[in-house]
C-alpha atoms as a PDB file:
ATOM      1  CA  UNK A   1      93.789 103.495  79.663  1.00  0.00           C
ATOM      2  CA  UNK A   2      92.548 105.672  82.108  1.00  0.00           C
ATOM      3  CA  UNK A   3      93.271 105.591  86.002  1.00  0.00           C
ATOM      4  CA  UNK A   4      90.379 106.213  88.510  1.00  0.00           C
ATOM      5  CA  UNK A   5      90.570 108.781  90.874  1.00  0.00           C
ATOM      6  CA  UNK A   6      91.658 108.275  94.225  1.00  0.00           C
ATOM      7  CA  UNK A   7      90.527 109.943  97.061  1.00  0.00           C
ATOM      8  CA  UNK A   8      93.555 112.053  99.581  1.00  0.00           C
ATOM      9  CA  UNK A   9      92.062 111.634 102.700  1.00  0.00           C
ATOM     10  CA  UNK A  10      94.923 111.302 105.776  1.00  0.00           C
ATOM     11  CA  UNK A  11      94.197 108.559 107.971  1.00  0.00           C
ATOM     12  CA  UNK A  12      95.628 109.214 111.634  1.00  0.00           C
ATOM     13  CA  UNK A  13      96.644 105.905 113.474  1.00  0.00           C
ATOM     14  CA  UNK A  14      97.320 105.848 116.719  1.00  0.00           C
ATOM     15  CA  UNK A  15     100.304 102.841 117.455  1.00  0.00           C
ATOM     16  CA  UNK A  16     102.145 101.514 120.470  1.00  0.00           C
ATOM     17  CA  UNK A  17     103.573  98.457 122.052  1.00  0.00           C
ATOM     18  CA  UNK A  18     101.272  95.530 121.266  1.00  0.00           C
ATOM     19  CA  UNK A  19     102.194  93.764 125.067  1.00  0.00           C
ATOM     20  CA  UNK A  20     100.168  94.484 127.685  1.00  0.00           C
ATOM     21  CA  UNK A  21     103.468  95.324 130.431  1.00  0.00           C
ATOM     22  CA  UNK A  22     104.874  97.882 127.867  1.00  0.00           C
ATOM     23  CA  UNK A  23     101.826 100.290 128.569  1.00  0.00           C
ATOM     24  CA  UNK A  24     103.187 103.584 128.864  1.00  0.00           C
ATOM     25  CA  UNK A  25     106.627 103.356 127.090  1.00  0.00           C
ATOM     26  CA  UNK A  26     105.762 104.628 124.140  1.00  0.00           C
ATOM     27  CA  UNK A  27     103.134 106.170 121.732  1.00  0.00           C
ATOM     28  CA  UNK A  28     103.288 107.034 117.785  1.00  0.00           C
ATOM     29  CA  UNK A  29     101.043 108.583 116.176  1.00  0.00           C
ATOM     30  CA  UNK A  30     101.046 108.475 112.180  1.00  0.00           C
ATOM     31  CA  UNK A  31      99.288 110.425 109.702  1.00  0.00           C
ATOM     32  CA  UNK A  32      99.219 107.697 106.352  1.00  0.00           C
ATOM     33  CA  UNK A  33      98.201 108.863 103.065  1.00  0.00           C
ATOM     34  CA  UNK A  34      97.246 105.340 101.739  1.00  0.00           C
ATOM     35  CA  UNK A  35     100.336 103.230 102.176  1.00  0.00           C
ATOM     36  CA  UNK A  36     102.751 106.143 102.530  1.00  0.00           C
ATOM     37  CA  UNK A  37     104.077 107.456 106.191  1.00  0.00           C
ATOM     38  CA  UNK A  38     103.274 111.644 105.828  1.00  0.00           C
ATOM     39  CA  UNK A  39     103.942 112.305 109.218  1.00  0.00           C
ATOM     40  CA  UNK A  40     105.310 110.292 112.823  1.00  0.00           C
ATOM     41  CA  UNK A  41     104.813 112.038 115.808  1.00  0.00           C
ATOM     42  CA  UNK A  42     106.336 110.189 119.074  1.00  0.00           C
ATOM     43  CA  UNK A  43     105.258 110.436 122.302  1.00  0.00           C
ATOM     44  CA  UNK A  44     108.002 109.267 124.865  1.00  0.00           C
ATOM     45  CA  UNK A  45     107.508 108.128 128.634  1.00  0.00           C
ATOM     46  CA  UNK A  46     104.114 109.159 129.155  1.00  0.00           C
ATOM     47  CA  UNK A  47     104.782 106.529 132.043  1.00  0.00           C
ATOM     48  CA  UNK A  48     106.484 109.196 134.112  1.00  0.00           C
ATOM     49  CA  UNK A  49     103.355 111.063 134.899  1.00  0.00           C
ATOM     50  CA  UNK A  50     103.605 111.188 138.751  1.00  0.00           C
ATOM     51  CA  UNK A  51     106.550 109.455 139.181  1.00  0.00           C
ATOM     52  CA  UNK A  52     108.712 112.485 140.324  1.00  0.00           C
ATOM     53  CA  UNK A  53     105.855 113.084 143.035  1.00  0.00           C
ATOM     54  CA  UNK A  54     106.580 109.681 144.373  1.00  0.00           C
ATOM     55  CA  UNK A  55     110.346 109.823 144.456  1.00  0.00           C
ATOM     56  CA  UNK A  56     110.466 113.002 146.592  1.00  0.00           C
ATOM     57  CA  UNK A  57     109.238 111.095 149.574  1.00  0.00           C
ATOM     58  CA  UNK A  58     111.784 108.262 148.923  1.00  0.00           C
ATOM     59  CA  UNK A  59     115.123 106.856 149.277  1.00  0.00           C
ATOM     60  CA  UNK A  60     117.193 105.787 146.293  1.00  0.00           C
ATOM     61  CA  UNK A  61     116.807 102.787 147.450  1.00  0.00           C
ATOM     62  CA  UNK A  62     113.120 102.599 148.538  1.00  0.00           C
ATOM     63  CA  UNK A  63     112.185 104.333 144.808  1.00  0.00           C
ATOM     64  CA  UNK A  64     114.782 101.854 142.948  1.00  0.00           C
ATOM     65  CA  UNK A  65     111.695  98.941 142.703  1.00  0.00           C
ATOM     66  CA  UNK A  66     109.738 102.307 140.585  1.00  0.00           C
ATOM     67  CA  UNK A  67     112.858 102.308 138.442  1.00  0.00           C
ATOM     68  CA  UNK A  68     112.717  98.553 137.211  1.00  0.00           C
ATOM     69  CA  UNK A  69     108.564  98.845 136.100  1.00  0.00           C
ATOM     70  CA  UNK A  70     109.946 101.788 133.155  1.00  0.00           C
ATOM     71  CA  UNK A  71     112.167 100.081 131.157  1.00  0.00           C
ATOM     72  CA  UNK A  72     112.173  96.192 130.961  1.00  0.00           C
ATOM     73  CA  UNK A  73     116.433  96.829 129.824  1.00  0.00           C
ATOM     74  CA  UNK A  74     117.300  98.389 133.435  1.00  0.00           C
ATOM     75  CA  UNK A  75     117.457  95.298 134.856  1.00  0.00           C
ATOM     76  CA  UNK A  76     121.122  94.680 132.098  1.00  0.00           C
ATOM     77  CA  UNK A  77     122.074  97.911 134.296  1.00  0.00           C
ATOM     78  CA  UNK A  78     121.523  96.784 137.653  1.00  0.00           C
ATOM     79  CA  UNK A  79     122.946  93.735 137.592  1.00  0.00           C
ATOM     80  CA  UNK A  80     126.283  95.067 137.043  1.00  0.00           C
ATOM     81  CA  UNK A  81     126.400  96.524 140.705  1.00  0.00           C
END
């Protein structure tokens, strides 16, 4: 019995959160060779972009509502004050 030939092209996939309010968070892109995971390259917090512009003109406390919209966990943090 012979096996057919396969072909070895990579396939690059671009993934990230499937809900539409976790924009931003985070990014993964995979290079697959058929079912198998070659390569995972992360990108974190692409969110941030501009943020640090916005929090030199603010308070702590005026920049704390920015602070909530990253991570949907801060609020665990905040409570505890």
């Amino acid at each position: 019995m012979t096996v057919p030939a396969t072909r070895k092209d990579l396939i690059i996939v671009n993934m990230g959160p499937h809900h539409p309010s976790m924009h931003g968070v985070l990014r993964l892109i995979i290079t697959l060779d058929g079912e198998n995971v070659i390569n995972c390259e992360p990108i974190l917090g692409y969110l941030h972009r501009g943020m640090g512009k916005i929090e030199e003109n603010k308070t702590i406390i005026q920049y704390l509502p920015y602070v909530t919209r990253w991570d949907s966990f801060i609020h665990r943090f905040l409570s505890s004050f």
